[in-house]
Protein backbone atom coordinates (compact mmCIF):
# COMPACT_ATOMS: atom_id res chain seq x y z
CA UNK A 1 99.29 -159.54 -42.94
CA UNK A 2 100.99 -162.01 -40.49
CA UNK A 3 98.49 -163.60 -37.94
CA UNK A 4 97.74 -162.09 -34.57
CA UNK A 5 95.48 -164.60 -33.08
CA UNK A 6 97.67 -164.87 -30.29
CA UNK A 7 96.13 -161.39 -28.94
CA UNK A 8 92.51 -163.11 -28.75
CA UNK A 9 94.06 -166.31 -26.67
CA UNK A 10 95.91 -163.75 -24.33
CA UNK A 11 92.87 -161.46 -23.58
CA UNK A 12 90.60 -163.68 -22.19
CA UNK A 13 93.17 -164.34 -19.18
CA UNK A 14 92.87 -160.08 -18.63
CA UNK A 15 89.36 -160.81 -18.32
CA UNK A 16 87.53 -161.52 -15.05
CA UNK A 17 88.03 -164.97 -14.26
CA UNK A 18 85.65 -167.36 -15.08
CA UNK A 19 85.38 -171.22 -15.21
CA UNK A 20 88.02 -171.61 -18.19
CA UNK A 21 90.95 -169.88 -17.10
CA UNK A 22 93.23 -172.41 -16.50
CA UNK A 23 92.32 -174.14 -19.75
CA UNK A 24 92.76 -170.48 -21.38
CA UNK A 25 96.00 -170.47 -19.34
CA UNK A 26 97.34 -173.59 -20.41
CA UNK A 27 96.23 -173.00 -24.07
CA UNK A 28 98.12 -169.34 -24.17
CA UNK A 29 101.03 -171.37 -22.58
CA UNK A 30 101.51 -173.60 -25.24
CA UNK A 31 101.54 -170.80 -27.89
CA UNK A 32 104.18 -168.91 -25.55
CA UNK A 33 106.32 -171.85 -26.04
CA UNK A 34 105.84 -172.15 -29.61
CA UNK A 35 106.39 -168.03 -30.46
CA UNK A 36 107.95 -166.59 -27.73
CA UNK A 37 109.68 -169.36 -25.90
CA UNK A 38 112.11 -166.91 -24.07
CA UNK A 39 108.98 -165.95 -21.87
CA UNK A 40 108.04 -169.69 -21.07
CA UNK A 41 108.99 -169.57 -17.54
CA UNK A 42 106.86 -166.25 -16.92
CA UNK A 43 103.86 -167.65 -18.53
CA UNK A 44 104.13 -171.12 -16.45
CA UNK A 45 104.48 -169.25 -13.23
CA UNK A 46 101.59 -167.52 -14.04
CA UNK A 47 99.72 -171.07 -14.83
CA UNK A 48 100.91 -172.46 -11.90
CA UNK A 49 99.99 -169.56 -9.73
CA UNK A 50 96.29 -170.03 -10.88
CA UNK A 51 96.48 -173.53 -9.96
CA UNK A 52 96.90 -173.11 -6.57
CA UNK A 53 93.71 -171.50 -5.32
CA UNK A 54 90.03 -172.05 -6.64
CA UNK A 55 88.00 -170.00 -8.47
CA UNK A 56 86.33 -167.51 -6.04
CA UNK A 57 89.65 -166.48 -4.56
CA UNK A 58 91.07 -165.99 -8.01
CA UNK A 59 88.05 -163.99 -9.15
CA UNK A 60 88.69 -161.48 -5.41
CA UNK A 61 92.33 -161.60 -6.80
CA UNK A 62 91.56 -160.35 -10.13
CA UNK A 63 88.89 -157.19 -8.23
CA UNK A 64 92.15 -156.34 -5.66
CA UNK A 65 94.50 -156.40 -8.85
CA UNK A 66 92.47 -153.96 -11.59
CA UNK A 67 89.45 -153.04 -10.03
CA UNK A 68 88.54 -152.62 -6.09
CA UNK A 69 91.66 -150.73 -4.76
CA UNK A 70 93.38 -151.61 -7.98
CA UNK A 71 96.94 -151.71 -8.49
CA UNK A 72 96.66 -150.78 -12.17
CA UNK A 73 93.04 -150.51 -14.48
CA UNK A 74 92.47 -152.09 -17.50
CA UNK A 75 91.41 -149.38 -19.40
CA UNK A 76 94.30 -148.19 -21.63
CA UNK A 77 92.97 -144.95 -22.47
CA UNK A 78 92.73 -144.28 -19.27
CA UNK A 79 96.00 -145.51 -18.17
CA UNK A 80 97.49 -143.07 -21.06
CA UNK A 81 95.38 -140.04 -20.45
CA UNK A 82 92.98 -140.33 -17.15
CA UNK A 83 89.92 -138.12 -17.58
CA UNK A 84 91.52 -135.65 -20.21
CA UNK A 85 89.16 -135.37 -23.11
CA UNK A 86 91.77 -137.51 -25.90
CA UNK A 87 90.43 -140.44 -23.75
CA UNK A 88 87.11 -139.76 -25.24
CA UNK A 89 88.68 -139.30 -28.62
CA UNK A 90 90.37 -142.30 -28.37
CA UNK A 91 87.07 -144.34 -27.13
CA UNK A 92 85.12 -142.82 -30.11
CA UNK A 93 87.22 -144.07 -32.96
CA UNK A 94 88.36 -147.30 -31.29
CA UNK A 95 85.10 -148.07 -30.89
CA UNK A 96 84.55 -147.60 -34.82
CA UNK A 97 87.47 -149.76 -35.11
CA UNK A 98 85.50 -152.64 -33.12
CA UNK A 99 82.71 -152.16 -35.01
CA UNK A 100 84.21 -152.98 -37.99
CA UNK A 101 86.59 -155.68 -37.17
CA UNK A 102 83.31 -157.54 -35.58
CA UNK A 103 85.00 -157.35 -31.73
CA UNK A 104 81.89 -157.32 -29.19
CA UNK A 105 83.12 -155.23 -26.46
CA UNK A 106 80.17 -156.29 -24.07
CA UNK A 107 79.51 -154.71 -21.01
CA UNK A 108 83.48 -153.23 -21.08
CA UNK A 109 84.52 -150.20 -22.92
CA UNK A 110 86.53 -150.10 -26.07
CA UNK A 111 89.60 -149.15 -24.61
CA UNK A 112 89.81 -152.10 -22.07
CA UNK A 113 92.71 -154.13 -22.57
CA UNK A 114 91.12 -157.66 -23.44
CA UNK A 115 89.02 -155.80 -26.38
CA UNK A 116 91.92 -154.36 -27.67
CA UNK A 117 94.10 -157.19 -27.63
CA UNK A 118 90.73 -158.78 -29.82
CA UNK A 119 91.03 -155.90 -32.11
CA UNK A 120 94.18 -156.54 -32.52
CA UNK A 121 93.69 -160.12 -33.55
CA UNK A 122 90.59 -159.53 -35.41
CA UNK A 123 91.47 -156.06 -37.48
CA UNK A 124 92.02 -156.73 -41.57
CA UNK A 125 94.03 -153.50 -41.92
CA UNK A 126 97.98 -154.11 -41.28
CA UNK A 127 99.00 -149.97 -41.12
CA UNK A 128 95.96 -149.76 -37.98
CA UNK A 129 96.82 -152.75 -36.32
CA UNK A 130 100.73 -151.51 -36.01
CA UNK A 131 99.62 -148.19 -34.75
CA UNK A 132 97.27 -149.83 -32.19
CA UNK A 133 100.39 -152.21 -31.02
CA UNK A 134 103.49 -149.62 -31.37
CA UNK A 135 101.81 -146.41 -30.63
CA UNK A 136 98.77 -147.25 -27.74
CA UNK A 137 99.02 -150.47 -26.38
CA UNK A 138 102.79 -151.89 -26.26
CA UNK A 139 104.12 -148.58 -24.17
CA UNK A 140 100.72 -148.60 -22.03
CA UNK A 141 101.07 -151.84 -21.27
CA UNK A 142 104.62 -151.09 -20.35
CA UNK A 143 103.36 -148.07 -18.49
CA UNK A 144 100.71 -150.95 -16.13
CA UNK A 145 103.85 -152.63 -15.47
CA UNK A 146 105.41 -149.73 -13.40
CA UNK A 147 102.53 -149.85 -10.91
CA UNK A 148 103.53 -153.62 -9.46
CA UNK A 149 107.24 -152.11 -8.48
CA UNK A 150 108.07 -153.87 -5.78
CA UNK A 151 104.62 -155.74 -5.46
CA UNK A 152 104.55 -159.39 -5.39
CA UNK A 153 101.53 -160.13 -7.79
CA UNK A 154 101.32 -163.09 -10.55
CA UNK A 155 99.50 -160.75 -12.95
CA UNK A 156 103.05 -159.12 -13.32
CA UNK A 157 104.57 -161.98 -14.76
CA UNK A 158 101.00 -161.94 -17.33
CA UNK A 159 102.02 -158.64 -18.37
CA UNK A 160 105.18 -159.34 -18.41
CA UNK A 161 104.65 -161.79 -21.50
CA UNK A 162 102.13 -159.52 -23.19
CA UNK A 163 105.25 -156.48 -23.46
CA UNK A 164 107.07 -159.02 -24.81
CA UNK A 165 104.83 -160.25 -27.27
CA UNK A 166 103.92 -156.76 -28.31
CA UNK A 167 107.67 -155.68 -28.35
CA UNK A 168 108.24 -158.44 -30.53
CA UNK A 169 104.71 -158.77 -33.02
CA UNK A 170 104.98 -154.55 -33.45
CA UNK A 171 108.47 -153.06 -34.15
CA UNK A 172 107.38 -149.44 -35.46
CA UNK A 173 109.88 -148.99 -37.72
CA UNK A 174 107.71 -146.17 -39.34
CA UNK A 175 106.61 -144.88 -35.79
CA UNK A 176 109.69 -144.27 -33.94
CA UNK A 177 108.80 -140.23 -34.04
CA UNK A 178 105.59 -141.12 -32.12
CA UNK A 179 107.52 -143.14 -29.42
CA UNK A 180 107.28 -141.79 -25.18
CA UNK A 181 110.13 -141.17 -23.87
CA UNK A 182 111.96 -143.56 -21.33
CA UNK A 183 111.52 -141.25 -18.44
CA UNK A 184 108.00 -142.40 -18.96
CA UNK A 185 108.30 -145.72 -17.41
CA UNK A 186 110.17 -144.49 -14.05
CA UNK A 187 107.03 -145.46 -12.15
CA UNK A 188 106.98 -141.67 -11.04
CA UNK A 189 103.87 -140.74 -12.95
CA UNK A 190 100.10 -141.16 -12.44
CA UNK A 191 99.54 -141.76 -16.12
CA UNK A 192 100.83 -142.17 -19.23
CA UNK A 193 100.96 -139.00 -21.36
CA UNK A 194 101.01 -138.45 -24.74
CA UNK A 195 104.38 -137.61 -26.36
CA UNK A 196 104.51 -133.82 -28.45
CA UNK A 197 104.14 -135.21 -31.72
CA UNK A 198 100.87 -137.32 -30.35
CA UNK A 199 97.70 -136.86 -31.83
CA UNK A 200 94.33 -138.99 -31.60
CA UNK A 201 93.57 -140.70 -34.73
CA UNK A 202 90.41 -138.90 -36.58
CA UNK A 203 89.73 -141.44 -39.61
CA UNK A 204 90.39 -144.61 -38.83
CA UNK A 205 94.20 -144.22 -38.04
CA UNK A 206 95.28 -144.21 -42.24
CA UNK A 207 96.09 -140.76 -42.14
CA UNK A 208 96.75 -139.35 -38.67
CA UNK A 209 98.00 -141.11 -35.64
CA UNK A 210 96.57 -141.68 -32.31
């Protein structure tokens, strides 16, 4: 299984902002340059961007971006489904998932994006982790992205590099039947929705997809 420690560097910038984020920053930068060097630029704006203001106003940045009168949440199963009942599905057997990949999701649920990119880093099994990345949290992602349309916001450029990443790390050859449609990502849409073919995985994701 090819290494996706990557995910566990990225995640801690998605989370709120404490007194190592532009070490974390700087750190995820160098392995953007190494891996992905076509999204260099992106990640140093984002670096640079961080650098500018101290850590209190980053921290009110982060609430305004994901949380108090957020642009976008965190929370990919709610991003793909909102309140609908497969987001409760999805938390149940993610959450399994976490358990026994040894991520500690803290106070956040299992569905928030910085405990799913450590799930992705962390999981042993190669057929769950490329339905996690292909089939939940590359097109969400993508999905995040349409909310800062015309919005002037340096997470954008973080997301930005994660798509990429995840376009990259998770190709779905196997998967393309479980893929959303482009008119997905028009920025029309209050969430994400699952595609016809889209079920939530019941046993661990071997058998039946998410």
């Amino acid at each position: 299984m090819k290494s996706l420690n990557h995910y566990n560097k990225i995640a801690d910038l998605f989370r709120y902002p404490d007194e190592n984020l532009v070490s974390n920053a700087k750190a995820t930068l160098n392995i953007v340059q190494e891996i992905y060097p076509e999204m260099s630029q992106k990640m140093t704006d984002f670096l640079e961007n961080i650098e500018k203001s101290d850590l209190k106003s980053h921290q009110e940045y982060f609430m305004k971006t994901f949380d108090v009168a957020a642009i976008c949440f965190l929370d990919l199963g709610y991003v793909m489904f909102g309140e609908d009942y497969k987001r409760a599905q999805l938390l149940v057997n993610l959450q399994k998932e976490h358990a026994i990949a040894g991520v500690d999701c803290g106070k956040e649920l299992a569905d928030h994006l910085p405990n799913v990119l450590s799930l992705l880093s962390k999981t042993l099994n190669p057929e769950f982790a490329e339905e996690l990345g292909f089939i939940i949290t590359m097109p969400t992602v993508r999905f995040m992205l349409t909310k800062f349309q015309n919005i002037d916001n340096y997470y954008k450029d973080l997301l930005e590099v994660l798509v990429y990443m995840l376009q990259n790390d998770f190709k779905g050859e196997e998967l393309k039947g479980f893929a959303f449609a482009e008119e997905k990502f028009n920025g029309k849409n209050e969430f994400l929705m699952p595609s016809p073919k889209m079920t939530v995985c019941d046993s661990n994701c071997k058998q039946k997809r998410f």
